[in-house]
C-alpha atoms as a PDB file:
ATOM      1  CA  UNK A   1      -7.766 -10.130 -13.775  1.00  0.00           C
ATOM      2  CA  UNK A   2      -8.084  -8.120 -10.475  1.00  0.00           C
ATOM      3  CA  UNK A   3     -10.090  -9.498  -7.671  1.00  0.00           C
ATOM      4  CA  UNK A   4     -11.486  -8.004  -4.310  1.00  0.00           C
ATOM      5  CA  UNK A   5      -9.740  -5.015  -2.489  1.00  0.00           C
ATOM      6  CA  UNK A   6      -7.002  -6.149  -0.482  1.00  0.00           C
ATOM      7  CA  UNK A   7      -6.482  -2.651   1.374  1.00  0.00           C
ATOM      8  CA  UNK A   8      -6.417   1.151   0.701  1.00  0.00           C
ATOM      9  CA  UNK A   9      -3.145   2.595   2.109  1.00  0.00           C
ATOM     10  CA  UNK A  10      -2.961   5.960   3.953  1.00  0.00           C
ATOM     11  CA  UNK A  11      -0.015   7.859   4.241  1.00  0.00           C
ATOM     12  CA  UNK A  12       0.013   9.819   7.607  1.00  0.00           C
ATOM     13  CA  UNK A  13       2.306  12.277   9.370  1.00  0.00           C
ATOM     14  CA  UNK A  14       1.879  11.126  13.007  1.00  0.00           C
ATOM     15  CA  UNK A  15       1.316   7.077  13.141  1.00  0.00           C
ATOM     16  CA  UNK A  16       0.130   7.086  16.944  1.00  0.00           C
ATOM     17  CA  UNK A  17      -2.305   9.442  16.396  1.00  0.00           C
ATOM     18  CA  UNK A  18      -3.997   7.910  13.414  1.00  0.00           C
ATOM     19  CA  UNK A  19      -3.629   4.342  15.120  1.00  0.00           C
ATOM     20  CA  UNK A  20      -5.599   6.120  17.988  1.00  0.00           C
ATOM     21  CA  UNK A  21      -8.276   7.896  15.850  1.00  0.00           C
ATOM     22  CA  UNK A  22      -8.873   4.560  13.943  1.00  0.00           C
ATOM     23  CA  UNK A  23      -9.177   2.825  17.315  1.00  0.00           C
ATOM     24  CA  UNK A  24     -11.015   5.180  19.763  1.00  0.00           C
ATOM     25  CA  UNK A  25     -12.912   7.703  17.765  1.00  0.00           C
ATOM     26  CA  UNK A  26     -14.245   5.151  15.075  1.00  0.00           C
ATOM     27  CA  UNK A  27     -13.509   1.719  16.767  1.00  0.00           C
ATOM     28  CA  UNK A  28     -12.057  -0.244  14.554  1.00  0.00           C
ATOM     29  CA  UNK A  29      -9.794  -2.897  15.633  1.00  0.00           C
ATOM     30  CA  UNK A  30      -6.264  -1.944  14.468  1.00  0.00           C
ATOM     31  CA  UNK A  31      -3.032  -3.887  14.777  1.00  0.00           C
ATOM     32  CA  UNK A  32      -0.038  -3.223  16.484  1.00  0.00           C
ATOM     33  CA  UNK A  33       2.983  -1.106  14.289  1.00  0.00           C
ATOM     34  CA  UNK A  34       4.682  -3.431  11.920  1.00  0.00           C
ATOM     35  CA  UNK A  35       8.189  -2.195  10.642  1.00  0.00           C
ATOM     36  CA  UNK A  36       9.293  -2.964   6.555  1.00  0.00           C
ATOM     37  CA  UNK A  37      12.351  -1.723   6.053  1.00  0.00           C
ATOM     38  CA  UNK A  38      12.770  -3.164   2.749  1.00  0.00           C
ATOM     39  CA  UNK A  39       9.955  -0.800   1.676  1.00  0.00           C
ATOM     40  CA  UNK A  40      11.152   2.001   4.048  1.00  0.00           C
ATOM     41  CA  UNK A  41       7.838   2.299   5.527  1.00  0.00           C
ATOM     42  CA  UNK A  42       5.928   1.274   9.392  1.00  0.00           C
ATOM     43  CA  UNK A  43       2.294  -0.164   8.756  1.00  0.00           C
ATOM     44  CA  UNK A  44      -0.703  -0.298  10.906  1.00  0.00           C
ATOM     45  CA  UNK A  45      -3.840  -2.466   9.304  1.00  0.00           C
ATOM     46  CA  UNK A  46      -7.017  -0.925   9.918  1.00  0.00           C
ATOM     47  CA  UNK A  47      -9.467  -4.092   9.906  1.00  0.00           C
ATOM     48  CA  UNK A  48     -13.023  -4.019   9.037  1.00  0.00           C
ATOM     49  CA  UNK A  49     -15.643  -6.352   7.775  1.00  0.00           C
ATOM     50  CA  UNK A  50     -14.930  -5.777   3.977  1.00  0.00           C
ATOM     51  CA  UNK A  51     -11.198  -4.729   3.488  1.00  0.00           C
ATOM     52  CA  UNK A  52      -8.730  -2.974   5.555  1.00  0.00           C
ATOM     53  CA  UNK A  53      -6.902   0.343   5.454  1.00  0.00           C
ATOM     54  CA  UNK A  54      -3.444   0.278   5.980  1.00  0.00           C
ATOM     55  CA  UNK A  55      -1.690   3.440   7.590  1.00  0.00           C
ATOM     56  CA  UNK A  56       1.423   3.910   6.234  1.00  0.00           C
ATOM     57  CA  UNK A  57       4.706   6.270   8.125  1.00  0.00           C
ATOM     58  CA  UNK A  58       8.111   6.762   6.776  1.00  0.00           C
ATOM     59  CA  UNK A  59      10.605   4.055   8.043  1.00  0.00           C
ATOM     60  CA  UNK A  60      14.390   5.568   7.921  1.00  0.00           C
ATOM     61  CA  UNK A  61      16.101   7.648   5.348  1.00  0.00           C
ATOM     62  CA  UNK A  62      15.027   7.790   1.600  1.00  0.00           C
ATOM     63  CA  UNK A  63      11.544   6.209   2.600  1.00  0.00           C
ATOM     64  CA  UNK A  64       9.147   7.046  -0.584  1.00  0.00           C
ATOM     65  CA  UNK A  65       6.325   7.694   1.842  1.00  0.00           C
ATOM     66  CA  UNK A  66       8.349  11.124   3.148  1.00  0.00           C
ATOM     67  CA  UNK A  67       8.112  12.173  -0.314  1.00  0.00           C
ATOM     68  CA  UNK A  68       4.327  11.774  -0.537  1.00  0.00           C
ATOM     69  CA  UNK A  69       4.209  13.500   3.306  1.00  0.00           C
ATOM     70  CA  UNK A  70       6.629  16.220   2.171  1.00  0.00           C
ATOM     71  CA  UNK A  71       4.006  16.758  -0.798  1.00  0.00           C
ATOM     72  CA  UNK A  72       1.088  16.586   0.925  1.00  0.00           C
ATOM     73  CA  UNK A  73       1.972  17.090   4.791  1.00  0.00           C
ATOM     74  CA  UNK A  74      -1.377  15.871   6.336  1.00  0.00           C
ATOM     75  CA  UNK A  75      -1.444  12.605   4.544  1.00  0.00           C
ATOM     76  CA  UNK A  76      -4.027  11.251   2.559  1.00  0.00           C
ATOM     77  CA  UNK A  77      -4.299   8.230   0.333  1.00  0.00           C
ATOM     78  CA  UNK A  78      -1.546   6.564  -0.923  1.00  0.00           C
ATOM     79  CA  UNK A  79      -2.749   3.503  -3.408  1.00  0.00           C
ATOM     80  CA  UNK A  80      -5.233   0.961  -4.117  1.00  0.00           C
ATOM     81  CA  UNK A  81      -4.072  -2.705  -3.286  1.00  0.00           C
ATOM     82  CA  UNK A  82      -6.331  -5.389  -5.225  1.00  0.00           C
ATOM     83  CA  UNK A  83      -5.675  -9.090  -5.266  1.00  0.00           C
ATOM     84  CA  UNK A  84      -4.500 -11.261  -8.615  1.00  0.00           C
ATOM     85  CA  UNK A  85      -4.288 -15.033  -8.480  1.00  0.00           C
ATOM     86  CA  UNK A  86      -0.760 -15.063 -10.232  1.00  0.00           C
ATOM     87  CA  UNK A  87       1.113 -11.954 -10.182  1.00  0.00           C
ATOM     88  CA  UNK A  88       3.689 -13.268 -12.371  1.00  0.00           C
ATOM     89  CA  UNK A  89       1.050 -13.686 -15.198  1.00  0.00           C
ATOM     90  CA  UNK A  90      -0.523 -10.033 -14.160  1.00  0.00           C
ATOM     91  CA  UNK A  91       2.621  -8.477 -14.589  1.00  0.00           C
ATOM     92  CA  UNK A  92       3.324 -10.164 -18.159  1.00  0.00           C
ATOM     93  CA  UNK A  93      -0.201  -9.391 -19.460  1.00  0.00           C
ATOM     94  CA  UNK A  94      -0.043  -5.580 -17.918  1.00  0.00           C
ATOM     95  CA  UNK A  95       3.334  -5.034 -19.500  1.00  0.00           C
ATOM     96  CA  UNK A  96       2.176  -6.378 -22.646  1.00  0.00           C
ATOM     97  CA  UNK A  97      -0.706  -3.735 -22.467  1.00  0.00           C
ATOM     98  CA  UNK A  98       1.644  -0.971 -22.314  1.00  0.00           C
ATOM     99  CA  UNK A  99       1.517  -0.782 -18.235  1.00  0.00           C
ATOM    100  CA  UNK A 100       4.587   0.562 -16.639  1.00  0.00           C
ATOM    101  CA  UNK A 101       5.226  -1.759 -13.290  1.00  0.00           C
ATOM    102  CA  UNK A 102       7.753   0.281 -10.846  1.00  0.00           C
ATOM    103  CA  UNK A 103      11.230  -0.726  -9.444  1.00  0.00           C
ATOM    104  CA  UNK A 104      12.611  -3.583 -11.190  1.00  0.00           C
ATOM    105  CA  UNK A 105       9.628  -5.023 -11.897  1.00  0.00           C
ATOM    106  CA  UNK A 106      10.263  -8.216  -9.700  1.00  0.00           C
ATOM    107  CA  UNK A 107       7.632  -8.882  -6.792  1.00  0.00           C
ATOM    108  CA  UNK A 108       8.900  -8.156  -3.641  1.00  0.00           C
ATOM    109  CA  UNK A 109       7.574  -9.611  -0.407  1.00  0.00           C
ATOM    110  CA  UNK A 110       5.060  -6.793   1.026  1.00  0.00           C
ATOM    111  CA  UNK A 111       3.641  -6.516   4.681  1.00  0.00           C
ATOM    112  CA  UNK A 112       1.185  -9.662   4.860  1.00  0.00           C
ATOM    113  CA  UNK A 113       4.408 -12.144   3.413  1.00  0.00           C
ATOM    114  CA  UNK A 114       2.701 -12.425  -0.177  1.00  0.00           C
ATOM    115  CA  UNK A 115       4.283 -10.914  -3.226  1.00  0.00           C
ATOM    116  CA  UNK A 116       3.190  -7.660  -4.611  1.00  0.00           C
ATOM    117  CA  UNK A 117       3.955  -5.149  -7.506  1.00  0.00           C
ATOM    118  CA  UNK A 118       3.141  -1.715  -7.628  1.00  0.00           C
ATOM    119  CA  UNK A 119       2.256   0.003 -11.056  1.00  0.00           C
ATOM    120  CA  UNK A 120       2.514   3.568 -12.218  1.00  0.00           C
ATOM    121  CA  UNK A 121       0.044   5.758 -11.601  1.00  0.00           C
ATOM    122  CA  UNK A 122       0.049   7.679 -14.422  1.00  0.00           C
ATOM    123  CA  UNK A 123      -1.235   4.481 -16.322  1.00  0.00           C
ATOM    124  CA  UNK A 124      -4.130   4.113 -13.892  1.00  0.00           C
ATOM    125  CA  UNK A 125      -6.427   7.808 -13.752  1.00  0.00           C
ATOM    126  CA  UNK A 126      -3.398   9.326 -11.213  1.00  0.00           C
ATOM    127  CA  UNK A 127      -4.108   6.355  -8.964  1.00  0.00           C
ATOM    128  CA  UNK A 128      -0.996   4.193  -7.651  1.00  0.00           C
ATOM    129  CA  UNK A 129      -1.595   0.728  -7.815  1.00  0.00           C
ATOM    130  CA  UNK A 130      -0.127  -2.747  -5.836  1.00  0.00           C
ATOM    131  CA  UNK A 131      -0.843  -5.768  -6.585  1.00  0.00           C
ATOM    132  CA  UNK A 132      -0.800  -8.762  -4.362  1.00  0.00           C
ATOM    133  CA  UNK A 133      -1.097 -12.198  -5.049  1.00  0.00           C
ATOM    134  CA  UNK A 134      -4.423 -14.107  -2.918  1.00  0.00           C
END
């Protein structure tokens, strides 16, 4: 059901400063800051030849990523993104498996305009995961 790695997502205290160690100390080609308020977080892609890392910072008040900071103030990863063909039909068969899919269960637009879900991490080894439709 899952296909390739879309992205592993960072969580990090100071955006500049990871955008800058990402860029000048291991010269990757990074884009520019891209607010999402309706996931109350700023993104920076990391891209390389296989995947991409995206660095994730709080955006506004009640942003779940200042929870994750608060808990572990340095950063560190955040979740796994891998790609599904339909995410409507992931969802359905997940569910039906016994997986718990967060928030109201309804794709929301994420940062590259596709759909994604995000599923508990307790059903996946401690690890949160999106989803993303290719």
């Amino acid at each position: 059901m899952i296909g390739k790695l879309n992205h592993m997502a960072i969580a990090v205290p100071d955006l500049e400063a990871a955008t800058a160690t990402y860029r000048d100390v291991l010269g990757a080609k990074v884009s520019p800051a891209q607010p999402e308020p309706d996931h109350g977080v700023t993104v920076v892609f990391v891209e390389l030849p296989n995947t991409k890392i995206e660095l994730l910072h709080p955006l506004g008040e009640g942003s779940p990523i200042q929870g994750f900071l608060d808990k572990n103030p340095s950063g560190g990863i955040h979740h796994v993104c891998y790609e599904v063909d339909d995410i409507l039909a992931s969802r359905d068969r997940l569910k039906e498996q016994g997986a718990r899919v967060l928030g109201d269960g309804e794709p929301k637009i994420g940062a590259h305009g596709k759909p994604v879900l995000f599923l508990h991490p307790k059903d996946f080894n401690g690890t949160l995961i999106e989803l993303e439709q290719a």
